[in-house]
N, C-alpha and C. Protein backbone atom coordinates (compact mmCIF):
# COMPACT_ATOMS: atom_id res chain seq x y z
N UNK A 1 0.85 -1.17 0.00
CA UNK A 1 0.00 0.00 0.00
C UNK A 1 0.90 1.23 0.00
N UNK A 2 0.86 2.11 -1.05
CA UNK A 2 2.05 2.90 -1.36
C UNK A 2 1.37 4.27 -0.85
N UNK A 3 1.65 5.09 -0.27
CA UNK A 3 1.11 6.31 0.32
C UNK A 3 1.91 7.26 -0.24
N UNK A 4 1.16 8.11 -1.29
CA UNK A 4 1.82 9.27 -2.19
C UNK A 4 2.14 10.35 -1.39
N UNK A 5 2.90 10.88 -1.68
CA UNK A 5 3.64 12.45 -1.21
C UNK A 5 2.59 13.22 -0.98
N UNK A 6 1.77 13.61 -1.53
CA UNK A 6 0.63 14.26 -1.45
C UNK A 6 -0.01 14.20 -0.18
N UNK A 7 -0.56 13.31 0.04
CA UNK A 7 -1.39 12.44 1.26
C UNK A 7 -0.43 12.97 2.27
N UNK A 8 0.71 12.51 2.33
CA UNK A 8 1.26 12.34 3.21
C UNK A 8 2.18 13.66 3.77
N UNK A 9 1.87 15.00 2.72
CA UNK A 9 1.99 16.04 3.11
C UNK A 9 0.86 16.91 3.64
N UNK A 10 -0.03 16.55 3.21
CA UNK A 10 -1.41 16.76 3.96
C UNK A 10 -1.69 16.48 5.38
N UNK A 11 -1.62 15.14 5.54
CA UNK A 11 -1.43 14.40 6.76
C UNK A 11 -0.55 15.56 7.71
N UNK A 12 0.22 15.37 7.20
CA UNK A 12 1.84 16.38 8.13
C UNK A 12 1.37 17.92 8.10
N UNK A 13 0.98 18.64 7.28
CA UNK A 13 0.24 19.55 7.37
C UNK A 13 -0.54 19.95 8.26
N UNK A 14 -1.88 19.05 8.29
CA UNK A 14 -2.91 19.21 9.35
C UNK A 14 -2.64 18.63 10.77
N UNK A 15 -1.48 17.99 10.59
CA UNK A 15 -0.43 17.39 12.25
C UNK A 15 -0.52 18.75 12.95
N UNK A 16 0.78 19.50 12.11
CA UNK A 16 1.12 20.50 12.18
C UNK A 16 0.68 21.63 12.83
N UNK A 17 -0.55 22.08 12.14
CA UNK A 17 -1.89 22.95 12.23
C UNK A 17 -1.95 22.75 13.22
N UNK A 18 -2.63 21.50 13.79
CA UNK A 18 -2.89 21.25 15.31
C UNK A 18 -2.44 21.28 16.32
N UNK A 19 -0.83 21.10 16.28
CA UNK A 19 0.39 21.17 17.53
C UNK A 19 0.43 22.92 17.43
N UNK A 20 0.26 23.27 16.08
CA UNK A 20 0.28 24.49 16.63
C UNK A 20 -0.29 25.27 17.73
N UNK A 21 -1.07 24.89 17.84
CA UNK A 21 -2.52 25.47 18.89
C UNK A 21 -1.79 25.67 20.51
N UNK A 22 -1.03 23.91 20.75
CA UNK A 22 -0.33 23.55 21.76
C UNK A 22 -0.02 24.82 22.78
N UNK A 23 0.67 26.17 22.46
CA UNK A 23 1.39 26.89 23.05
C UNK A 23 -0.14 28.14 23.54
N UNK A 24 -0.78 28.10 22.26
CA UNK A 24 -2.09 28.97 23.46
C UNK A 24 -2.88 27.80 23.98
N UNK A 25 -3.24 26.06 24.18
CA UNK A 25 -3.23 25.98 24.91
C UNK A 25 -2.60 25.80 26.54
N UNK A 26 -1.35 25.83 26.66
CA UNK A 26 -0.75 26.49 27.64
C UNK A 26 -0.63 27.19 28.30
N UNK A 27 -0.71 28.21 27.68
CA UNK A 27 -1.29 29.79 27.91
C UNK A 27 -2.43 30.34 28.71
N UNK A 28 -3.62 29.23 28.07
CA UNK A 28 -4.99 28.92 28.27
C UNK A 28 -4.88 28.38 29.90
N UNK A 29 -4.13 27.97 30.15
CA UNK A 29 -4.50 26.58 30.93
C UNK A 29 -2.97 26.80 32.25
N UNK A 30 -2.70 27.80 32.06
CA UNK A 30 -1.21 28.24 32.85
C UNK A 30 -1.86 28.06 34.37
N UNK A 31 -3.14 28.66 35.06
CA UNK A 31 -3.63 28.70 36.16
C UNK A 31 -3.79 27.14 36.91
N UNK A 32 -3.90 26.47 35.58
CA UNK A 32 -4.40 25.06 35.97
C UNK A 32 -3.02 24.19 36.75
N UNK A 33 -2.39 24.48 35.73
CA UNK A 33 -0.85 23.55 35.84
C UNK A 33 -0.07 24.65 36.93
N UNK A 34 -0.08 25.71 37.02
CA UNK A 34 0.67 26.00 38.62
C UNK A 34 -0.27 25.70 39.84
N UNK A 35 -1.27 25.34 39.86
CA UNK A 35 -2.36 24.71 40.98
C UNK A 35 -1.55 23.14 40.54
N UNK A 36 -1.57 22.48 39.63
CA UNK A 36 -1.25 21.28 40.03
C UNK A 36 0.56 20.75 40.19
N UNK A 37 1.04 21.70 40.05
CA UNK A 37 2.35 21.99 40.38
C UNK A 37 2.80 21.41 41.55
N UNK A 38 2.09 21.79 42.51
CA UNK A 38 1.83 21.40 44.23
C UNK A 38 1.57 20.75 44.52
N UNK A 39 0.89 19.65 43.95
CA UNK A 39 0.68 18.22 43.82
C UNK A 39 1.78 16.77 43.77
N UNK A 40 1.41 16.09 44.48
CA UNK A 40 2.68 15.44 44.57
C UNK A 40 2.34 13.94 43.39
N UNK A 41 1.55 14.01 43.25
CA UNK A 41 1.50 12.88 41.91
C UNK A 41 1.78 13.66 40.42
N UNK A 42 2.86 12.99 39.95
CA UNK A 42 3.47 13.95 38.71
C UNK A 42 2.89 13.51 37.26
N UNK A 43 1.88 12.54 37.28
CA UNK A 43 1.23 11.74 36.19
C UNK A 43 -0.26 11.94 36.44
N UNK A 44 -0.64 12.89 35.69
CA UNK A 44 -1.96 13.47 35.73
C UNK A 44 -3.05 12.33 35.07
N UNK A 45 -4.06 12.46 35.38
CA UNK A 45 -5.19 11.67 34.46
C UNK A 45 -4.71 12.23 32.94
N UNK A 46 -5.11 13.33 32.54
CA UNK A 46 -4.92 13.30 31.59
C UNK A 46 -3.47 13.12 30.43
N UNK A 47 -2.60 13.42 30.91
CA UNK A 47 -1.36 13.31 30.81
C UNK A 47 -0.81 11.84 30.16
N UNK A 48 -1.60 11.13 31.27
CA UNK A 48 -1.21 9.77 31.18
C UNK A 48 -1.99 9.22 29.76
N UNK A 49 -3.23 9.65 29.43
CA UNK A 49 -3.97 9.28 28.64
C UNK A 49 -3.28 9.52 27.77
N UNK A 50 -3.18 10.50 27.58
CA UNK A 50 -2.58 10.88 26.30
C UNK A 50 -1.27 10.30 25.69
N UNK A 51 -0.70 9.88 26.16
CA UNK A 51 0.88 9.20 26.11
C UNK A 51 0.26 8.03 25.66
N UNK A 52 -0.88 7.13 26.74
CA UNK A 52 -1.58 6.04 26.12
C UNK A 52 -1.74 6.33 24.64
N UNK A 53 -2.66 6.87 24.61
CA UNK A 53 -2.89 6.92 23.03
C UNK A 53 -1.92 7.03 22.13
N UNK A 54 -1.31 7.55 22.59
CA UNK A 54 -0.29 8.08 21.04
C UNK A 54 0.80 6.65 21.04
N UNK A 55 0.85 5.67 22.77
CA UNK A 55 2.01 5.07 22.60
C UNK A 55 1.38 3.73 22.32
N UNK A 56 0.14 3.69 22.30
CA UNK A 56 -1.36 2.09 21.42
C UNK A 56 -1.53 2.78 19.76
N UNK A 57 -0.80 3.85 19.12
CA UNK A 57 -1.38 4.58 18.08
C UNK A 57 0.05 4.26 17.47
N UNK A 58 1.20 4.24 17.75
CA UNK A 58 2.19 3.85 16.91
C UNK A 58 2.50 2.12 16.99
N UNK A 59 2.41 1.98 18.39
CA UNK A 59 2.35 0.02 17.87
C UNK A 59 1.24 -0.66 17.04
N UNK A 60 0.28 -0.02 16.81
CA UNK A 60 -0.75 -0.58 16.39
C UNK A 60 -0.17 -0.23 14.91
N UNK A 61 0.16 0.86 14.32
CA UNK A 61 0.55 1.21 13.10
C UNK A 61 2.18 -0.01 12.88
N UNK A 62 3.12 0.31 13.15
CA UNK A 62 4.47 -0.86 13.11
C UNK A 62 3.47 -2.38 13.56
N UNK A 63 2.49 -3.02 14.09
CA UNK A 63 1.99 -3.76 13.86
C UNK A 63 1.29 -4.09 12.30
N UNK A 64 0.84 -3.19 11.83
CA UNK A 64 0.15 -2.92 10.81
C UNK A 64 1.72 -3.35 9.46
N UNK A 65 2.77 -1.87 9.53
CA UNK A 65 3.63 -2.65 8.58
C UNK A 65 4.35 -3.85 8.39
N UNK A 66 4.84 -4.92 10.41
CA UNK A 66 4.95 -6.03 10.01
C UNK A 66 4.01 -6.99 9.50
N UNK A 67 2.41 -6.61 9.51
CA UNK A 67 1.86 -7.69 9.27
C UNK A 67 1.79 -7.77 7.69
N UNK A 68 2.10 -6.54 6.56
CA UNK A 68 2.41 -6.79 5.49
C UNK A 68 3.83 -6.74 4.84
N UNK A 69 4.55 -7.43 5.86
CA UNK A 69 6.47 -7.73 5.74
C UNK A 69 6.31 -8.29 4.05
N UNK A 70 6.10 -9.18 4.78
CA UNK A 70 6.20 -10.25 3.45
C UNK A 70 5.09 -10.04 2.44
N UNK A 71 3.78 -9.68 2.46
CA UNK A 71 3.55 -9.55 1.06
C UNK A 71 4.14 -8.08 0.07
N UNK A 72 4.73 -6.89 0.90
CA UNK A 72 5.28 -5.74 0.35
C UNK A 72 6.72 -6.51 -0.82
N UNK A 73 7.78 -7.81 0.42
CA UNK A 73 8.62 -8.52 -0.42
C UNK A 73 8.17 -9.08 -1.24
N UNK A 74 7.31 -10.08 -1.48
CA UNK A 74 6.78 -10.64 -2.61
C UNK A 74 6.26 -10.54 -3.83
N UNK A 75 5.56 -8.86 -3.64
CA UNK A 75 5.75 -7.91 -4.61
C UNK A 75 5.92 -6.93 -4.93
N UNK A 76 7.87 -7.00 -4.24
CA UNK A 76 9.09 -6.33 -5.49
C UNK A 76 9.40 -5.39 -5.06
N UNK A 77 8.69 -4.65 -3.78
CA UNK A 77 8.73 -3.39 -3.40
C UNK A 77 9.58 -3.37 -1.79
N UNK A 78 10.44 -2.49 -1.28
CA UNK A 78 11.15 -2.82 -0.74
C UNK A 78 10.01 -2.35 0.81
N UNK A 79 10.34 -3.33 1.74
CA UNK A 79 9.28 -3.80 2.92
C UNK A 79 9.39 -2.56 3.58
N UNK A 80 8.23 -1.62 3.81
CA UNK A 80 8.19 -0.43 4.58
C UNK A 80 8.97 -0.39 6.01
N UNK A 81 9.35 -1.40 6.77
CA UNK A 81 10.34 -1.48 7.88
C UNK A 81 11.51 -1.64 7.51
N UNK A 82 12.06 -1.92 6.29
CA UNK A 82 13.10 -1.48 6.20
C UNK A 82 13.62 -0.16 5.72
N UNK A 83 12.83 0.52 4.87
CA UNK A 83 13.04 1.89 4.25
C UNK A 83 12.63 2.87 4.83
N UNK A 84 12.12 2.72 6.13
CA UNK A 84 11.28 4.12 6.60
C UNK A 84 10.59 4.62 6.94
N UNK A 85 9.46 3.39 5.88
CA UNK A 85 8.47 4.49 5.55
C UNK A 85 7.33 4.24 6.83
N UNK A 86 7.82 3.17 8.00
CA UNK A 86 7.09 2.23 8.71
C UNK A 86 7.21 3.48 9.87
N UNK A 87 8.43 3.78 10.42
CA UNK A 87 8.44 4.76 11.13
C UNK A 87 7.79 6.29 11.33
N UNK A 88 7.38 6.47 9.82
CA UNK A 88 7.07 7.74 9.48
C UNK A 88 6.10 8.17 9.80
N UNK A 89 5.37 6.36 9.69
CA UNK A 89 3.30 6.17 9.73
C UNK A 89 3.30 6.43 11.51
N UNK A 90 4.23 5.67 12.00
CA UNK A 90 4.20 5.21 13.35
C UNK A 90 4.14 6.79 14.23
N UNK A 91 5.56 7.52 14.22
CA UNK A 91 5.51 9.09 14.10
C UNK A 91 4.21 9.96 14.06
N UNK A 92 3.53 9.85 13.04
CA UNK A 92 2.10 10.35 12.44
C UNK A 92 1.03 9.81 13.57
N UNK A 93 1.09 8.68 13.55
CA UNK A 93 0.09 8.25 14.24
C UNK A 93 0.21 8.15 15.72
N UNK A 94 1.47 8.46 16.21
CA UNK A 94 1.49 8.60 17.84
C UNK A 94 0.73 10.13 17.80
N UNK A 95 1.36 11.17 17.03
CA UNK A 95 1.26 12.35 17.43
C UNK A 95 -0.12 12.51 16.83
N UNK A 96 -1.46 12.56 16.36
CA UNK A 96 -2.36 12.37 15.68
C UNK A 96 -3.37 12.51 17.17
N UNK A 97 -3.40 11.32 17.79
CA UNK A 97 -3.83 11.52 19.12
C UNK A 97 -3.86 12.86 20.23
N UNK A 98 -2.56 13.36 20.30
CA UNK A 98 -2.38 14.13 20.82
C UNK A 98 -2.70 15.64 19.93
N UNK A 99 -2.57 16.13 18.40
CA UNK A 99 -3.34 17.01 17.77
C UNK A 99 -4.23 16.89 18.31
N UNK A 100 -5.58 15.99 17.99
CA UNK A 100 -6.79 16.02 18.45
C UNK A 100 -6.97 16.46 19.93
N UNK A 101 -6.30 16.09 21.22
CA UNK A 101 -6.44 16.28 22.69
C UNK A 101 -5.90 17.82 22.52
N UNK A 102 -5.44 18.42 21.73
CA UNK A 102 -4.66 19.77 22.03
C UNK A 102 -5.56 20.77 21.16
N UNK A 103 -6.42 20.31 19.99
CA UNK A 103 -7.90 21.05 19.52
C UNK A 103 -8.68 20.95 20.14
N UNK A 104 -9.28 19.73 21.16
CA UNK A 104 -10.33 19.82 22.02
C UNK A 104 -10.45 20.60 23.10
N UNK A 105 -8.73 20.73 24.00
CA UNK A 105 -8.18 21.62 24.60
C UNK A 105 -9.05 22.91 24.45
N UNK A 106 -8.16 23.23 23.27
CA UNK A 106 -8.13 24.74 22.61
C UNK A 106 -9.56 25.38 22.41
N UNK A 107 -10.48 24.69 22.04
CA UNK A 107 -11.86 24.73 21.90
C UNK A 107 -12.46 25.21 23.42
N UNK A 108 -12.12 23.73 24.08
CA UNK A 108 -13.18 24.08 25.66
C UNK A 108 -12.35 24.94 26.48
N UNK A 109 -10.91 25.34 26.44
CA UNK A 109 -10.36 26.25 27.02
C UNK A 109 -10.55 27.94 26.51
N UNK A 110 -11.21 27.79 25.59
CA UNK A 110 -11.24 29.45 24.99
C UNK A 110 -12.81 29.25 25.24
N UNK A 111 -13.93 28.83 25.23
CA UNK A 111 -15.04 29.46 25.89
C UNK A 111 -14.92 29.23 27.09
N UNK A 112 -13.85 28.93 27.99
CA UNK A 112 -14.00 29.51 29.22
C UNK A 112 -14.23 28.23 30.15
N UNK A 113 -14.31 27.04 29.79
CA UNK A 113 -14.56 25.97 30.56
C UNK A 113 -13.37 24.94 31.65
């Protein structure tokens, strides 16, 4: 399954877009995180989730390119874990999770919630 440049600058694009947000939500949310500063558990509910996701969102993807190892070899094309291109998906798809948690952020933190 060959994933064109296109796609896959798109993809990275709208990654992008979304991490952008990251720093006003911070900004957003500065009151929150020096209140939990003082806290002696350093692995927040949400925190933790989020790492979940992104770290079930890249094995599930490198699951995905070994399970077509061998038919990518069989026809002719060189096996996405060896060239790259396995890491790239994996990359994409950890951080994908976390875009989305950092727009939902950004959303319920700017009306005020």
């Amino acid at each position: 399954m060959k994933q064109g440049p296109r796609r896959s600058d798109r993809a990275a694009g709208a990654l992008a877009g979304s991490l952008m947000l990251a720093p006003a939500v911070m900004a957003l949310r500065a009151p929150l995180l020096a209140a939990e500063a003082g806290g002696l558990d350093p692995w927040r509910l949400e925190t933790t989730r989020a790492a979940t996701e992104g770290m079930v969102a890249a094995q599930l993807s490198l699951a995905r390119s070994a399970s077509v190892f061998w038919l990518e070899l069989a026809s002719g094309a060189t096996p996405s874990l060896l060239n790259g291109v396995a890491l790239e998906r994996a990359f994409h798809a950890a951080l994908k999770p976390a875009g989305r948690r950092v727009k939902r952020n950004y959303k319920r933190l700017k009306r005020g919630k």
